[in-house]
N, C-alpha and C. Protein backbone atom coordinates (compact mmCIF):
# COMPACT_ATOMS: atom_id res chain seq x y z
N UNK A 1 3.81 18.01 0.11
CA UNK A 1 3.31 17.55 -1.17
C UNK A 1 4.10 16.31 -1.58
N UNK A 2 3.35 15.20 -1.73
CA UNK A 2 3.72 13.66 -2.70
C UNK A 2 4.14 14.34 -3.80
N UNK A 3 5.49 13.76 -4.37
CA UNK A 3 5.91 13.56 -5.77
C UNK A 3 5.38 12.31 -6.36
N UNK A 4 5.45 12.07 -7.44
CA UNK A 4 5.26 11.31 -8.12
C UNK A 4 6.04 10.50 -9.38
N UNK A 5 6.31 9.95 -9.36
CA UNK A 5 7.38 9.40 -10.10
C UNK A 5 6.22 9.06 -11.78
N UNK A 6 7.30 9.62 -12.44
CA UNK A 6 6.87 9.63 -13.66
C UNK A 6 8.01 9.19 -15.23
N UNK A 7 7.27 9.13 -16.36
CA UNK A 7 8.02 8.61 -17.22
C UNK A 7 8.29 9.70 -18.58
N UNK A 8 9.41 10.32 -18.84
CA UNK A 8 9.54 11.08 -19.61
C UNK A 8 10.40 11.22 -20.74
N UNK A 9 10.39 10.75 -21.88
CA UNK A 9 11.38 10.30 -22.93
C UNK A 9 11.88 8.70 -22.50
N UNK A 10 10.77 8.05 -21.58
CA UNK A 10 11.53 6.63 -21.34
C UNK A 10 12.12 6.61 -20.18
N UNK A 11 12.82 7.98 -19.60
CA UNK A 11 13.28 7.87 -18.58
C UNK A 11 12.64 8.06 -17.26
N UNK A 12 12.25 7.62 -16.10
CA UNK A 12 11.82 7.72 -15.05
C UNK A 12 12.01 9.03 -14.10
N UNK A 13 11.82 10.27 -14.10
CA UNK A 13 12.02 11.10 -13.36
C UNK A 13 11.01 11.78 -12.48
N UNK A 14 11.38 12.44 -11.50
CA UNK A 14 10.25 13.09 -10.38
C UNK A 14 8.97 13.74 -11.29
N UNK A 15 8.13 14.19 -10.61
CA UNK A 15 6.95 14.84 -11.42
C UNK A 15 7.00 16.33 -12.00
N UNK A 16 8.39 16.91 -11.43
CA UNK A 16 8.73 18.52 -12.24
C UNK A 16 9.71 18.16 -12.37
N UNK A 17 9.67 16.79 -13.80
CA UNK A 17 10.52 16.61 -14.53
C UNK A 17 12.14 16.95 -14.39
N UNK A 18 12.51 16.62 -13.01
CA UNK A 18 14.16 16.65 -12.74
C UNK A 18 14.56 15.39 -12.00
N UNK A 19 15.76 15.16 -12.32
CA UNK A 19 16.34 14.13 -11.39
C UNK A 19 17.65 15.10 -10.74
N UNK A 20 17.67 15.40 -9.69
CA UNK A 20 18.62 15.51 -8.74
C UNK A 20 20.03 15.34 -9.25
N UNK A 21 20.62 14.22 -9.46
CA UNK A 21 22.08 13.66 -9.33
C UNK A 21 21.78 12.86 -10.68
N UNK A 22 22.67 12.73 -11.38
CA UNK A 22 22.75 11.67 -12.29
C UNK A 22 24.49 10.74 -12.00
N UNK A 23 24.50 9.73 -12.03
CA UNK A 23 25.81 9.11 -12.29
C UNK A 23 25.68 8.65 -13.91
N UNK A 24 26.40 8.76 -14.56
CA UNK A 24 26.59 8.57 -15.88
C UNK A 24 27.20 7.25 -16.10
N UNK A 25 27.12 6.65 -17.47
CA UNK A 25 27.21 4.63 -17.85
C UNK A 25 28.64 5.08 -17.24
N UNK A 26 29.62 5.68 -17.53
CA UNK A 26 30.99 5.37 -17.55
C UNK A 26 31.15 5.42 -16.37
N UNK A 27 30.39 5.86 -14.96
CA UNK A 27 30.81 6.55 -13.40
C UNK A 27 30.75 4.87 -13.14
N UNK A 28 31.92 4.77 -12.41
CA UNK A 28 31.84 3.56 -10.99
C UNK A 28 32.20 4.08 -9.53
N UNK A 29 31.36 3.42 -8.89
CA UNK A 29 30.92 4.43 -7.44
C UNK A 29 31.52 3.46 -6.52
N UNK A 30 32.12 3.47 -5.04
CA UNK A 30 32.10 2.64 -4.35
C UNK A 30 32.44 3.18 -2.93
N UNK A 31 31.27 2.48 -2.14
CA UNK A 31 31.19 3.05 -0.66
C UNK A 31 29.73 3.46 0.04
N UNK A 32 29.56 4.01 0.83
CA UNK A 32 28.42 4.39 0.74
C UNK A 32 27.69 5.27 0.52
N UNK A 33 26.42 5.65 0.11
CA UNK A 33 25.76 7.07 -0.33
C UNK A 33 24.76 6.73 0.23
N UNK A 34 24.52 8.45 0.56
CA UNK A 34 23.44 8.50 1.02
C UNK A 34 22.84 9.81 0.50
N UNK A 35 21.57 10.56 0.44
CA UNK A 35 20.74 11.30 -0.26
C UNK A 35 19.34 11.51 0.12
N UNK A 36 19.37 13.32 -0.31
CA UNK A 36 17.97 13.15 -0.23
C UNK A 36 16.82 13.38 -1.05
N UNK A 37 17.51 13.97 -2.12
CA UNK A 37 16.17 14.26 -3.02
C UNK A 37 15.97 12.69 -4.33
N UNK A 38 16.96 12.53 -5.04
CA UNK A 38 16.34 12.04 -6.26
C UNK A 38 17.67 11.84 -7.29
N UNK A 39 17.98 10.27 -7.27
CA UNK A 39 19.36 9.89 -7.67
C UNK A 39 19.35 8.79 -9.34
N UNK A 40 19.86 8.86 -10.26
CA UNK A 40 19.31 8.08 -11.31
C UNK A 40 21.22 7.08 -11.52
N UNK A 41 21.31 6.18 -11.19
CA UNK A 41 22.49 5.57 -11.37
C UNK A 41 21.93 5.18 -12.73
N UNK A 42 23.56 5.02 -13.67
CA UNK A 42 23.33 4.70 -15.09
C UNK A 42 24.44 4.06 -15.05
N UNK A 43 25.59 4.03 -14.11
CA UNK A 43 26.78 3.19 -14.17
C UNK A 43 26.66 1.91 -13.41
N UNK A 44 27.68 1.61 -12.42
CA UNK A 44 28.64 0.45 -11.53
C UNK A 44 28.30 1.45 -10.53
N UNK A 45 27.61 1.05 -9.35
CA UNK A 45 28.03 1.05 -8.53
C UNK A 45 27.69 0.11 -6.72
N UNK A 46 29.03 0.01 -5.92
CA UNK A 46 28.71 -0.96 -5.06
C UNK A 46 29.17 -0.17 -3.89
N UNK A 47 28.37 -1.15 -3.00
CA UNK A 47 28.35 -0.68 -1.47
C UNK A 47 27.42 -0.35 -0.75
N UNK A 48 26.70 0.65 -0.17
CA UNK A 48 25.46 1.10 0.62
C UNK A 48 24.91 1.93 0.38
N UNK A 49 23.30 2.24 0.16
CA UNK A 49 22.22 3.58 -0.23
C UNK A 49 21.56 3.19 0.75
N UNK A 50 21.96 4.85 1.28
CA UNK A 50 20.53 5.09 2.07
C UNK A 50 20.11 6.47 1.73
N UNK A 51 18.56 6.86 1.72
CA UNK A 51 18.04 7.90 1.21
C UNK A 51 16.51 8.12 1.48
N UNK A 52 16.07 8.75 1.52
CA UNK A 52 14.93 9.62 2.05
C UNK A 52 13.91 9.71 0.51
N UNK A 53 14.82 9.61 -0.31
CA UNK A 53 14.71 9.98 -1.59
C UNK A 53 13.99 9.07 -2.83
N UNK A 54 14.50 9.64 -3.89
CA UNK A 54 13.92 8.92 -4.74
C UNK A 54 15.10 7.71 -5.76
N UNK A 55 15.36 6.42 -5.84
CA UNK A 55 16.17 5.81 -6.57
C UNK A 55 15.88 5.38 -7.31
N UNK A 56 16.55 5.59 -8.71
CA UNK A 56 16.92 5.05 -10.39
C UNK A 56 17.72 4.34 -10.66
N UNK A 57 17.51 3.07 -11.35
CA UNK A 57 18.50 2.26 -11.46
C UNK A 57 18.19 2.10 -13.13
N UNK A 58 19.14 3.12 -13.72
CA UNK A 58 18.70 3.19 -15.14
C UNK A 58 19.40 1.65 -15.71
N UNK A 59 18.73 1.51 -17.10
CA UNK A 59 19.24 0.17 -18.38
C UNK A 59 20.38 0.46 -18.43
N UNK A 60 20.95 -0.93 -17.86
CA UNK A 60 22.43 -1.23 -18.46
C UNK A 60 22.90 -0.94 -17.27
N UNK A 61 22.13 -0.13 -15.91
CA UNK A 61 23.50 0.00 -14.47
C UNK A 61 23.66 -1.08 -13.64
N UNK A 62 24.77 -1.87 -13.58
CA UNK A 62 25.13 -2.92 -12.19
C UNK A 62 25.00 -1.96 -10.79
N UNK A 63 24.28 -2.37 -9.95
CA UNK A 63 24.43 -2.20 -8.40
C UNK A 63 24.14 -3.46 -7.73
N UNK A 64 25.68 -3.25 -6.79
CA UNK A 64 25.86 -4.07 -6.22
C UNK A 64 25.65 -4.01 -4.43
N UNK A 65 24.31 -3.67 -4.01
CA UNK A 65 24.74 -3.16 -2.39
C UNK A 65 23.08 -3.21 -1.81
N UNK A 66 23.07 -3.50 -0.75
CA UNK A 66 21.84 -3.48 -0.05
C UNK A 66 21.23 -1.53 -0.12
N UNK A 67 19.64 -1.67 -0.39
CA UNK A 67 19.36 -0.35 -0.54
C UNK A 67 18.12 -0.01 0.44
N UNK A 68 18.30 1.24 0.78
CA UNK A 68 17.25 1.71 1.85
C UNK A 68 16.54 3.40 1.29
N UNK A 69 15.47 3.66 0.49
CA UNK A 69 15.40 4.20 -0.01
C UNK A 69 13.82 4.58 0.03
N UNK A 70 12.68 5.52 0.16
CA UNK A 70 11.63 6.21 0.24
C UNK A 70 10.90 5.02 -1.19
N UNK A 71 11.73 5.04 -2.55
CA UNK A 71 10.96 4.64 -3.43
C UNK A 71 12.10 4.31 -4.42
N UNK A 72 11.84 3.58 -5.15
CA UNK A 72 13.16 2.59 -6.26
C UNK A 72 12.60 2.27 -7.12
N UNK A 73 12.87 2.68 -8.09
CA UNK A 73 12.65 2.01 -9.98
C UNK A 73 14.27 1.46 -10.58
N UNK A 74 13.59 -0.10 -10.91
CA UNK A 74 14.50 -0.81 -11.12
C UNK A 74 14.47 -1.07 -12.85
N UNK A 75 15.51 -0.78 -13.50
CA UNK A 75 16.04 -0.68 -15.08
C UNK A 75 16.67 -1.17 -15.52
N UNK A 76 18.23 -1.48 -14.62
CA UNK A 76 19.09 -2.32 -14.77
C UNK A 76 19.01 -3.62 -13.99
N UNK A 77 20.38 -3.65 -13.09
CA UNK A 77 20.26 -4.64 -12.49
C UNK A 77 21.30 -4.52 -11.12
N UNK A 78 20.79 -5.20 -9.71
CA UNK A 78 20.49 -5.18 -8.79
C UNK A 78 20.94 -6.39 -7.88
N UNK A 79 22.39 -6.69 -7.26
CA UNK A 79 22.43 -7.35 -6.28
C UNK A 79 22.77 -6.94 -5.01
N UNK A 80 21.80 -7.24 -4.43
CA UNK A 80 21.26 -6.61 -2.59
C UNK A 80 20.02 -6.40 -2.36
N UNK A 81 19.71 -6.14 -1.34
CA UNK A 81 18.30 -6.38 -0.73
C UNK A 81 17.96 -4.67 -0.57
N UNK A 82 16.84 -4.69 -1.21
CA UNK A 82 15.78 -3.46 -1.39
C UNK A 82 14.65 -3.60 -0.65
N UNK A 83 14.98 -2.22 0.16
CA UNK A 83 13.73 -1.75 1.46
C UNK A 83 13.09 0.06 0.86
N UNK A 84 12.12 -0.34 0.47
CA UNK A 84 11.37 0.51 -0.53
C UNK A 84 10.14 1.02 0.58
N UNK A 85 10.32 2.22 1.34
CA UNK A 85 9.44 2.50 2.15
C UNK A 85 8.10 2.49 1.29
N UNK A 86 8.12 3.62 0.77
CA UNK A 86 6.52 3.53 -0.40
C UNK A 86 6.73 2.44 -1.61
N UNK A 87 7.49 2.98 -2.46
CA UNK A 87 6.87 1.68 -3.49
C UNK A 87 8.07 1.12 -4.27
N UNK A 88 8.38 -0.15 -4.69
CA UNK A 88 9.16 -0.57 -5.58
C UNK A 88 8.57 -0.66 -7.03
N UNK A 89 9.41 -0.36 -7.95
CA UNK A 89 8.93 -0.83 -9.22
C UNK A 89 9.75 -1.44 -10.47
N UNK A 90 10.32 -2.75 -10.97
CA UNK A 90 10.76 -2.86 -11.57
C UNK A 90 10.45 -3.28 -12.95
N UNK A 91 10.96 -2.25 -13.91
CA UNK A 91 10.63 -2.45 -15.14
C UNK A 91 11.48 -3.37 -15.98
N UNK A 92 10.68 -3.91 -17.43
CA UNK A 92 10.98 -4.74 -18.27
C UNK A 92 12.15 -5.50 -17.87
N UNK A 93 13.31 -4.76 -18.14
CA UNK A 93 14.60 -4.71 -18.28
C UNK A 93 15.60 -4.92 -16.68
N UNK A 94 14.52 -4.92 -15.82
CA UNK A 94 15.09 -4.82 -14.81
C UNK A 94 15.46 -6.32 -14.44
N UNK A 95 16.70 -6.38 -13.20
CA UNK A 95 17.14 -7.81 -12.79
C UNK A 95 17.17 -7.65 -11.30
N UNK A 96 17.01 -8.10 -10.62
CA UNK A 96 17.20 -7.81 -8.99
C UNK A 96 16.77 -9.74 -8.46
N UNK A 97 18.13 -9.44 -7.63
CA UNK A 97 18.91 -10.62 -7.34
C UNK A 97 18.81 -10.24 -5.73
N UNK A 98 17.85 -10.36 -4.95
CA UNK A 98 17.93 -10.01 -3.10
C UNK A 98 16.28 -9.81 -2.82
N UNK A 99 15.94 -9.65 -1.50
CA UNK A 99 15.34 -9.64 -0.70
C UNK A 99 14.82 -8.14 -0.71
N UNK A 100 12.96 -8.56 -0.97
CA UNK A 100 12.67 -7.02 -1.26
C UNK A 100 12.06 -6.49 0.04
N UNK A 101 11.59 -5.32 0.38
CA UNK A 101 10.71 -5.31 1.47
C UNK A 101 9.94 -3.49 1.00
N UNK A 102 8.42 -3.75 1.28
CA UNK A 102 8.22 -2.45 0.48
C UNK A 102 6.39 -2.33 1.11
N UNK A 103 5.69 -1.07 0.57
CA UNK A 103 4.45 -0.55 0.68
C UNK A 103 4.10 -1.35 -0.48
N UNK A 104 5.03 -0.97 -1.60
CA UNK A 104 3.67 -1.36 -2.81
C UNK A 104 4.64 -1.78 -3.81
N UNK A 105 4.39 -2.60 -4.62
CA UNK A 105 5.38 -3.24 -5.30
C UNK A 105 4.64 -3.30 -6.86
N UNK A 106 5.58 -3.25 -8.07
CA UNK A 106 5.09 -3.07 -9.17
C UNK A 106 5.74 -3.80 -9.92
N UNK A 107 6.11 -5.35 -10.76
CA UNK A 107 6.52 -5.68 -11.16
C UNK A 107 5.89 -5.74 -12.82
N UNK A 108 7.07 -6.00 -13.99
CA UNK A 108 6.79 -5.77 -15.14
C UNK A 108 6.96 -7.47 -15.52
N UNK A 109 6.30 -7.68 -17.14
CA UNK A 109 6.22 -8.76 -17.79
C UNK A 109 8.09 -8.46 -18.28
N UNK A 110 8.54 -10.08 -18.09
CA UNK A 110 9.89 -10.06 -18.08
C UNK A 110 11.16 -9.81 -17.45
N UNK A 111 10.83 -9.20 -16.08
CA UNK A 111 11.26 -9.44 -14.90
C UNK A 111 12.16 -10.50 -14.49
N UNK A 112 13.39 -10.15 -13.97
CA UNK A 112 14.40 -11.25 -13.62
C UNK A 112 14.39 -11.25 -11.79
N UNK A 113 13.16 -11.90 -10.97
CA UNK A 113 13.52 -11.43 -9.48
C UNK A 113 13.78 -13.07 -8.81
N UNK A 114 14.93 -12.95 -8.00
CA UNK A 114 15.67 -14.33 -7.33
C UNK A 114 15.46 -13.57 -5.91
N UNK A 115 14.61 -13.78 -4.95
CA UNK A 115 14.68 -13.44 -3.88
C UNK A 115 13.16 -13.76 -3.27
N UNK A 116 13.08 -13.03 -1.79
CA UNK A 116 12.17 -13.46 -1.44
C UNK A 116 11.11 -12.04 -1.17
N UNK A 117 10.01 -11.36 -1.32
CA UNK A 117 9.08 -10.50 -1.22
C UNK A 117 8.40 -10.31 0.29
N UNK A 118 8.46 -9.25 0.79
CA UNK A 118 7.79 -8.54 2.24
C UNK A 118 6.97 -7.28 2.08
N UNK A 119 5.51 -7.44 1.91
CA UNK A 119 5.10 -6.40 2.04
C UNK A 119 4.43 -5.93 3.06
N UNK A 120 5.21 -4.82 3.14
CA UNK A 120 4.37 -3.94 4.69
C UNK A 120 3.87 -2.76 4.91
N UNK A 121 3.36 -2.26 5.80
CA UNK A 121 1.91 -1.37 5.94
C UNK A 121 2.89 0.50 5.19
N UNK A 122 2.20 0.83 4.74
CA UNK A 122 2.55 2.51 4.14
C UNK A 122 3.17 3.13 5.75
N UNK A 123 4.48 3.75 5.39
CA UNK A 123 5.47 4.44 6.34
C UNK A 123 4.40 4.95 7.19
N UNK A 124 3.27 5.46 6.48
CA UNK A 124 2.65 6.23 7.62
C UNK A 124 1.56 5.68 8.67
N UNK A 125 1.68 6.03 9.92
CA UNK A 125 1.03 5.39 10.99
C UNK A 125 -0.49 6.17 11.05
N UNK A 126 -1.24 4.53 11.12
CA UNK A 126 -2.68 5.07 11.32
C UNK A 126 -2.74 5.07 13.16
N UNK A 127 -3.74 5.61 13.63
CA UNK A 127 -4.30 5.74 14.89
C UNK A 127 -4.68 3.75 15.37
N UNK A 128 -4.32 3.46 14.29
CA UNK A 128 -4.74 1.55 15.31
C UNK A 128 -3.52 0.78 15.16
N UNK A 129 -2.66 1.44 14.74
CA UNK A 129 -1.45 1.11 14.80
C UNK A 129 -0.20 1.75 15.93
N UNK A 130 -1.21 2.11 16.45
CA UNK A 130 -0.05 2.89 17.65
C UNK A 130 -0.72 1.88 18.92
N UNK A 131 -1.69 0.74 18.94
CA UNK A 131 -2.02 -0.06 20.21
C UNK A 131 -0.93 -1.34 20.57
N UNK A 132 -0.61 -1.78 21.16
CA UNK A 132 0.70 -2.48 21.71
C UNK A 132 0.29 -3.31 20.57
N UNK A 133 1.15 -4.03 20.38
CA UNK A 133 1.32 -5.40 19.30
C UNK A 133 0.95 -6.58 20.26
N UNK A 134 1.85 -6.49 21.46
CA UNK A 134 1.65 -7.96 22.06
C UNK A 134 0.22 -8.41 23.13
N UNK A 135 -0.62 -6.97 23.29
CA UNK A 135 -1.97 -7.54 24.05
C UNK A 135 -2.29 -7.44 22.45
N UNK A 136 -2.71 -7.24 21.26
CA UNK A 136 -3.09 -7.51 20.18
C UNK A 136 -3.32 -8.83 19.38
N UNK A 137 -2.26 -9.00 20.12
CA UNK A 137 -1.42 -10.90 19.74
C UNK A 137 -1.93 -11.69 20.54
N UNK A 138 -1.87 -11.25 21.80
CA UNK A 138 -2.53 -12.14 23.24
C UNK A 138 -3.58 -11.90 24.28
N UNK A 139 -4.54 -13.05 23.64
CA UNK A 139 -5.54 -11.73 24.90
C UNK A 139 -5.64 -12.27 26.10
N UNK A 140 -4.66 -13.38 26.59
CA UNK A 140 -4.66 -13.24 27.81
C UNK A 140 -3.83 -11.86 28.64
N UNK A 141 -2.93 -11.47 27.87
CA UNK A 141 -2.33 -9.85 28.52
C UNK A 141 -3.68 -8.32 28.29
N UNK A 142 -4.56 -8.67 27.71
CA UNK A 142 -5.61 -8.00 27.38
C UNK A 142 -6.36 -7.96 29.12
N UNK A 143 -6.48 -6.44 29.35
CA UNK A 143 -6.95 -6.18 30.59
C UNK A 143 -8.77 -6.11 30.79
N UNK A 144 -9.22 -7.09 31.58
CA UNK A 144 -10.78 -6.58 31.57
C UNK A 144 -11.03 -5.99 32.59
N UNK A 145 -12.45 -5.62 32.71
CA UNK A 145 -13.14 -4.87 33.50
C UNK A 145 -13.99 -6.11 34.53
């Protein structure tokens, strides 16, 4: 079953209304994390995310670190490059300063983004996506009859 990311008192949380982990304004983090369900940063923190999961970058949190993450809602603000398997979304308030790469991307009126945008096909593989890339590309490597 898809979760769904949803909005509840303002705050962004999974669709049965929980977030996993919270870091709180006062937490500063540093190093790398990694996770799998559903993380809401509200502080500082720098270094490396990787996760399967779901990422929050609540109003008012600095992160400072390249992120690798299932899905990302952006609130605060953001230097490093975000790889958003399903979807990115940054709201109002959000700042992100790096290189995005994602399924589906959702940007808000007022948006602070300095980088460059990659969008690519949903994590999941269709049946015409499993044929070589390079006879696809070239049809002289394309075999006839």
């Amino acid at each position: 079953m898809t979760k769904k990311i949803i909005q509840i008192n303002k705050n962004p949380v999974y669709d049965d209304g929980m977030i996993a982990t919270v870091f709180g304004k006062d937490t500063e983090f540093y190093g790398d994390l990694t996770f799998k369900k559903s993380l809401q940063i509200n502080g500082y923190f720098e270094g490396e995310i990787m996760s399967d999961g779901f990422l929050v970058i609540g109003d008012g949190a600095v992160v400072k670190a390249n992120v690798k993450a299932r899905a990302v809602i952006i609130n605060g603000t953001v230097h490093g490059n975000i790889d958003a398997a399903e979807k990115l979304e940054i709201l109002p308030t959000g700042k992100l300063y790096g290189n995005i790469r994602t399924a589906k991307l959702k940007i808000a009126d007022g948006v602070v983004f300095e980088g460059k945008c990659e969008m690519v096909k949903s994590a999941q593989k269709s049946p015409s996506s499993t044929a070589s890339p390079s006879a696809a590309e070239d049809p002289k490597k394309t075999a006839s009859a």
